[in-house]
N, C-alpha and C. Protein backbone atom coordinates (compact mmCIF):
# COMPACT_ATOMS: atom_id res chain seq x y z
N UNK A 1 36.73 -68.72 81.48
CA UNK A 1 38.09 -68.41 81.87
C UNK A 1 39.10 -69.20 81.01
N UNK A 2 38.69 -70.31 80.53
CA UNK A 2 39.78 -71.22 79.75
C UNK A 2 39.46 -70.69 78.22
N UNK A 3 38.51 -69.90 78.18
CA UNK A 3 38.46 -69.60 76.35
C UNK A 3 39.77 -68.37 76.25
N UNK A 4 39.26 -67.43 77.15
CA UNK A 4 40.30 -66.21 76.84
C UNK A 4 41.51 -66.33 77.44
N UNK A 5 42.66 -66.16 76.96
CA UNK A 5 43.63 -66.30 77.74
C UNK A 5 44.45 -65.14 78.08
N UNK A 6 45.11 -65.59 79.46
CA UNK A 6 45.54 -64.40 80.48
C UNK A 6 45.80 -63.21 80.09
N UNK A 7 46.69 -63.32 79.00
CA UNK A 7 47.20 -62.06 77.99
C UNK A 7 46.09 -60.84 77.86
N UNK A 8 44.91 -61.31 77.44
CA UNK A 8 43.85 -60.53 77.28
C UNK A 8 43.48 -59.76 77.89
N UNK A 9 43.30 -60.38 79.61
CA UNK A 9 42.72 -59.69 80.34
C UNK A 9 44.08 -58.50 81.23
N UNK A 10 44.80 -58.78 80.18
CA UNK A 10 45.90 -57.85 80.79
C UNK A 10 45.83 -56.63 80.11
N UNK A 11 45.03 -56.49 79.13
CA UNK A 11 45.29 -55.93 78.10
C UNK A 11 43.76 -55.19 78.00
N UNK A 12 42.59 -55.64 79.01
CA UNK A 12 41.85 -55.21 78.72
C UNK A 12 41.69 -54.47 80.35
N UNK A 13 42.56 -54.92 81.56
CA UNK A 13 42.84 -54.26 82.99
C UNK A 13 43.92 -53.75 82.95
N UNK A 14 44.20 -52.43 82.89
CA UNK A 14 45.30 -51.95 83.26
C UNK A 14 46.26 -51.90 84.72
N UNK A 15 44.82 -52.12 85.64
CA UNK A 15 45.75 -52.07 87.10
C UNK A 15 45.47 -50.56 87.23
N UNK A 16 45.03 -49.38 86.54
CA UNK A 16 44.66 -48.14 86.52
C UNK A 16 43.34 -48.31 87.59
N UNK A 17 43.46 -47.70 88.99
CA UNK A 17 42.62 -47.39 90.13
C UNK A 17 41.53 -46.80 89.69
N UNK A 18 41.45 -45.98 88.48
CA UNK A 18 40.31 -44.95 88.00
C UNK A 18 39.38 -45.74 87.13
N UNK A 19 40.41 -46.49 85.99
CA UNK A 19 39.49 -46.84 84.87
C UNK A 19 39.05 -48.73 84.59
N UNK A 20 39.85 -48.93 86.19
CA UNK A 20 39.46 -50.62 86.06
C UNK A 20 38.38 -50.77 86.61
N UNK A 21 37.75 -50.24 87.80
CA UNK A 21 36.08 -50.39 87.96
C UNK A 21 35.18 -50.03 87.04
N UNK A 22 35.93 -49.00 86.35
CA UNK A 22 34.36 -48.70 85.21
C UNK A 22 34.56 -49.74 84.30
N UNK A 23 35.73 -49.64 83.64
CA UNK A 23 35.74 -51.42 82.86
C UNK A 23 35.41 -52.36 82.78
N UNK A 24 34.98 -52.76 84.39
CA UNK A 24 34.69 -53.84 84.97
C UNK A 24 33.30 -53.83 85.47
N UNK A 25 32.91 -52.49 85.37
CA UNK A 25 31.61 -52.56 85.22
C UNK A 25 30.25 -52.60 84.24
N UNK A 26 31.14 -51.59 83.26
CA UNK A 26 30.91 -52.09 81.91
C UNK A 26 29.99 -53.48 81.47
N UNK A 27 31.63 -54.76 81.80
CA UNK A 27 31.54 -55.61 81.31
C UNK A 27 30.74 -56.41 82.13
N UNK A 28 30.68 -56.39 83.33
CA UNK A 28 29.63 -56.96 84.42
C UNK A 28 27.97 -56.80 83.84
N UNK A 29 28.15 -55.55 83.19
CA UNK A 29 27.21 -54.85 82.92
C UNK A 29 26.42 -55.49 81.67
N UNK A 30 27.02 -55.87 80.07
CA UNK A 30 27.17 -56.23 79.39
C UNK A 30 26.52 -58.02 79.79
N UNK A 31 27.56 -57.98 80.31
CA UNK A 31 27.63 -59.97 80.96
C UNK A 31 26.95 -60.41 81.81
N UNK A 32 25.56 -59.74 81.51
CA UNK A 32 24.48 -60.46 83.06
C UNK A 32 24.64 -61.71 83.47
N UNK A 33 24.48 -61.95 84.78
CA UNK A 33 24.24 -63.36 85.16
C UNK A 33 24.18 -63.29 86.83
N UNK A 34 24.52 -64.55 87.05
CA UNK A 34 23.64 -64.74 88.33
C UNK A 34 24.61 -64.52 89.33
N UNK A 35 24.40 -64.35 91.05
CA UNK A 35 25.25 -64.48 91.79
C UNK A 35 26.31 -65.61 92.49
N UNK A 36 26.17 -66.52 91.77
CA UNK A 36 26.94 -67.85 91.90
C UNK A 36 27.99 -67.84 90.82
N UNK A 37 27.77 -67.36 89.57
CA UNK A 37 28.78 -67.51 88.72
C UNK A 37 29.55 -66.35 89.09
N UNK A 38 29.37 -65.00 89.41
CA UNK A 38 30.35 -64.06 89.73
C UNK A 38 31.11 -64.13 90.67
N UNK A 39 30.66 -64.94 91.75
CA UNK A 39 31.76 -65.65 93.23
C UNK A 39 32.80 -66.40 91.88
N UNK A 40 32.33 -67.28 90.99
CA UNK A 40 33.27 -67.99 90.10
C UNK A 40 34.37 -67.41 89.28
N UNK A 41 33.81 -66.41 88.69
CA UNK A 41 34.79 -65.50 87.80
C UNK A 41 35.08 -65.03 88.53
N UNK A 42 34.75 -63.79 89.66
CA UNK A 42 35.86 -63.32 90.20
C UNK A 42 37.01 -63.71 90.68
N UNK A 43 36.75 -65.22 91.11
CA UNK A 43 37.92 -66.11 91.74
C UNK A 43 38.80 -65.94 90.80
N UNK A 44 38.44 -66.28 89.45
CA UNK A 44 38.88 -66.53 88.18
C UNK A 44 39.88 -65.69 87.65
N UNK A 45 39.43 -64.28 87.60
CA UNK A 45 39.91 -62.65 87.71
C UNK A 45 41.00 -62.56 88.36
N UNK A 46 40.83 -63.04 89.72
CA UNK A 46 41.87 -62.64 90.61
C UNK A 46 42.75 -63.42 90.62
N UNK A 47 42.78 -65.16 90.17
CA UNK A 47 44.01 -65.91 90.01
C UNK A 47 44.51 -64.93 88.85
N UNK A 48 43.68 -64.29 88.28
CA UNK A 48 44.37 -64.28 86.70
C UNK A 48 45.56 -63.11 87.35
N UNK A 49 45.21 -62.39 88.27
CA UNK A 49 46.21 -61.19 87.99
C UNK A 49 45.32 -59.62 88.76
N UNK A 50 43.99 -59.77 88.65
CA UNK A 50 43.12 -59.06 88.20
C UNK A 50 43.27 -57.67 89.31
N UNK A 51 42.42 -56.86 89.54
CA UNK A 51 43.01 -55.91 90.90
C UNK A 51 41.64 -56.24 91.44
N UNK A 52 41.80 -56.07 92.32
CA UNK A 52 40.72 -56.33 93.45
C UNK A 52 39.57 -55.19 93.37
N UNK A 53 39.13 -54.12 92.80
CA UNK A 53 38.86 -53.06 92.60
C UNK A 53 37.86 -53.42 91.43
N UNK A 54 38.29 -53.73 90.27
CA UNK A 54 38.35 -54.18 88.80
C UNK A 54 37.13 -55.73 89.51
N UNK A 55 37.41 -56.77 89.92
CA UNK A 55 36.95 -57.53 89.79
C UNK A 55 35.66 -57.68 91.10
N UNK A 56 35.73 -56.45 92.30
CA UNK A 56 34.48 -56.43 92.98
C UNK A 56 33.30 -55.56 91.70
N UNK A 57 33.78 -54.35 91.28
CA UNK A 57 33.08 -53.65 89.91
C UNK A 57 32.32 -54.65 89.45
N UNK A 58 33.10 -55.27 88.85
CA UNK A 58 32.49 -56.73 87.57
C UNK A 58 31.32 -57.39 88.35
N UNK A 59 31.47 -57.61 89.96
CA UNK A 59 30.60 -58.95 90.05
C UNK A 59 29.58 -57.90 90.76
N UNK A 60 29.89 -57.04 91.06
CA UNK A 60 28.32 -55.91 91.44
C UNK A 60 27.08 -55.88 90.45
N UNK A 61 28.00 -55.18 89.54
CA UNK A 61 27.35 -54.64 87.64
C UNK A 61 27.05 -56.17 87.20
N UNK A 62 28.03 -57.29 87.69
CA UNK A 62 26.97 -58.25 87.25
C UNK A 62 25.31 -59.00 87.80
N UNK A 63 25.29 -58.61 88.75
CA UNK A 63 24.45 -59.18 89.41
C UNK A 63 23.56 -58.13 89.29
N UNK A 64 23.55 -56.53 89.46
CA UNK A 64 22.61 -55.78 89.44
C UNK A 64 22.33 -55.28 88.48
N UNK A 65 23.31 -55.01 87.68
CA UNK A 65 22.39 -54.36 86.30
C UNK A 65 22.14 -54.92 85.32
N UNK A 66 21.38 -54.71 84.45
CA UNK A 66 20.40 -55.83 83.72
C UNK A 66 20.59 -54.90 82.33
N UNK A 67 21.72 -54.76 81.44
CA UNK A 67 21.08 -54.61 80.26
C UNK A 67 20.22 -55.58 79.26
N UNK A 68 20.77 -56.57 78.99
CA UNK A 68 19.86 -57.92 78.89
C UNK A 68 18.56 -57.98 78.53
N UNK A 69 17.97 -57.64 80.79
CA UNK A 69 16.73 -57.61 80.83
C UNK A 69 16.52 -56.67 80.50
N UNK A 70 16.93 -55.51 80.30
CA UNK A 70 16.65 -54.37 80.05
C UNK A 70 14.86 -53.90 79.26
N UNK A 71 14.74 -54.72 77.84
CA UNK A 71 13.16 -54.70 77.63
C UNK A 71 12.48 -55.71 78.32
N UNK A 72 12.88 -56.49 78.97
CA UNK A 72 11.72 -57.19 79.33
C UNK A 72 11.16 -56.07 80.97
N UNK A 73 12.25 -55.61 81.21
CA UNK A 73 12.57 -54.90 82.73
C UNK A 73 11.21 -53.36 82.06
N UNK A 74 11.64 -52.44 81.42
CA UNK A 74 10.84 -51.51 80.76
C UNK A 74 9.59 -51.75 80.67
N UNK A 75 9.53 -52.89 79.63
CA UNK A 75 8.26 -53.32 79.95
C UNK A 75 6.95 -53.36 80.92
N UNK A 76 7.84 -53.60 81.72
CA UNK A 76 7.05 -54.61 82.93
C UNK A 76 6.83 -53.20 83.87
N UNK A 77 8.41 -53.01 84.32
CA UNK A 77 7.95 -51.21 85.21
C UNK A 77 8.15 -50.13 85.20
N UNK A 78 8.90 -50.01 83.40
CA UNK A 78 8.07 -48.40 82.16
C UNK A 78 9.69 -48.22 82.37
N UNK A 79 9.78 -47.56 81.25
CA UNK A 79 10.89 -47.15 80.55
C UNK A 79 11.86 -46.56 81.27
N UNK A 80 11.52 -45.35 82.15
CA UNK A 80 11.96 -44.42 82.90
C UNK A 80 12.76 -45.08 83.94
N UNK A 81 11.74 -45.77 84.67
CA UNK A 81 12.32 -46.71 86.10
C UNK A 81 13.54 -47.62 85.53
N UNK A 82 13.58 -47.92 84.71
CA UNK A 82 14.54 -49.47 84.18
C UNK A 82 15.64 -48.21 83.78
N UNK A 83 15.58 -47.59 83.14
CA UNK A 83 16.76 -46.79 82.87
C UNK A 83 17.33 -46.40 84.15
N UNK A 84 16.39 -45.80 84.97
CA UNK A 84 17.05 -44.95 86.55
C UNK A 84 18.02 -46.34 87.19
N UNK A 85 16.78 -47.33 87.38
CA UNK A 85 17.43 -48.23 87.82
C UNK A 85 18.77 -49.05 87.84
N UNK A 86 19.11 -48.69 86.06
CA UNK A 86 20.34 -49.48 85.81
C UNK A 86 21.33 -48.22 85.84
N UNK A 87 21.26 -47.08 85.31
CA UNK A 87 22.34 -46.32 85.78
C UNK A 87 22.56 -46.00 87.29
N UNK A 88 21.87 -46.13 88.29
CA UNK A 88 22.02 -46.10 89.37
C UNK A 88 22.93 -47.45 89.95
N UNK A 89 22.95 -48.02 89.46
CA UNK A 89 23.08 -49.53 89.99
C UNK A 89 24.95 -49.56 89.16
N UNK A 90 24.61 -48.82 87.82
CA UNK A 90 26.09 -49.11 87.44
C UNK A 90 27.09 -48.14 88.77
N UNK A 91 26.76 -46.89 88.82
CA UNK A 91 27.32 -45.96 89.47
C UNK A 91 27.45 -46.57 91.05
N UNK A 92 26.75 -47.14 91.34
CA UNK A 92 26.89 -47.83 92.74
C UNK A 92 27.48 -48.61 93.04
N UNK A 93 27.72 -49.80 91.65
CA UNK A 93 28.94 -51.08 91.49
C UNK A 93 30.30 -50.07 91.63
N UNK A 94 30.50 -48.90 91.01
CA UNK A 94 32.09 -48.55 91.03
C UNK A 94 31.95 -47.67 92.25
N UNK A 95 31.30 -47.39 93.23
CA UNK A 95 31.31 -46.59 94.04
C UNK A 95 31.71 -48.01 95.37
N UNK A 96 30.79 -49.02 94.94
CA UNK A 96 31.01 -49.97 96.24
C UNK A 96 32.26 -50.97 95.75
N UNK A 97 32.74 -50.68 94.61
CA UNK A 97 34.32 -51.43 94.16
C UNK A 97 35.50 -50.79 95.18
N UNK A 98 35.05 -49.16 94.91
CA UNK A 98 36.11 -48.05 95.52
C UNK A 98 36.03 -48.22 97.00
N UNK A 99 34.86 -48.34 97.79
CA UNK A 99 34.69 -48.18 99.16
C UNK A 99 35.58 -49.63 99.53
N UNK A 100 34.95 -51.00 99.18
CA UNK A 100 35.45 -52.07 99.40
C UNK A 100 37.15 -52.28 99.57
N UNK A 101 37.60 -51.69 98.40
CA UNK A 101 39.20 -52.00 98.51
C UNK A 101 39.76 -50.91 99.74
N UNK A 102 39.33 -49.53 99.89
CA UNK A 102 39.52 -49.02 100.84
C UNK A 102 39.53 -49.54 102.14
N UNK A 103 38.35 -49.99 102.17
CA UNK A 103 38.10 -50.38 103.91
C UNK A 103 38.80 -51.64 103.78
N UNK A 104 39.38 -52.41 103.00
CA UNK A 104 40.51 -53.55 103.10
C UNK A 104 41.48 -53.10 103.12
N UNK A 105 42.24 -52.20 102.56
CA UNK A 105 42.94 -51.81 102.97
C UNK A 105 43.30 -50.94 104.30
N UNK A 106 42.41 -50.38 104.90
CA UNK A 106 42.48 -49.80 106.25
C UNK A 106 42.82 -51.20 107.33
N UNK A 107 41.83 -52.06 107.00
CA UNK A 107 41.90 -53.29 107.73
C UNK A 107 42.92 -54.00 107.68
């Protein structure tokens, strides 16, 4: 959070309802890691400015999808499954970004 500065991530979130979860999933996606650091960045995200939408995306796709592991993942339980697995998992981070801000907002 202290390398990139705020500007950036303004520039890379529009605040666009449609195209900030996939963005953010993307990069979740891209940026594997564990579920302790994404409680961190998202905090991070959201001082920055971030939309709430945009930064549940990010820490889903981070925690579940594995491009990364991706060959070691193939490997282990065949090509087919690791592919299903991670496009399923991306499509489910922006589906449970969309549900989440909804039902906060109802609430």
């Amino acid at each position: 959070m202290t390398l990139i500065p705020k500007s950036v991530y303004g520039q890379i979130f529009t605040g666009n309802l449609f195209f900030d979860p996939i963005i953010g999933s993307v990069l979740g996606s891209l940026l594997t890691g564990n579920p302790i650091t994404a409680y961190i960045l998202g905090n991070g995200f959201l001082k920055a400015g971030i939309s709430l939408i945009a930064v549940t995306a990010f820490m889903v796709s981070w925690t579940t999808v594995g491009i990364i592991q991706f060959p070691a993942e193939s490997l282990i339980m065949g090509k087919r499954f690791a592919i299903f697995r991670n496009i399923s998992a991306f499509l489910i981070a922006i589906i449970v970004a969309i549900f989440t801000v909804f039902l906060l907002s109802i609430i």
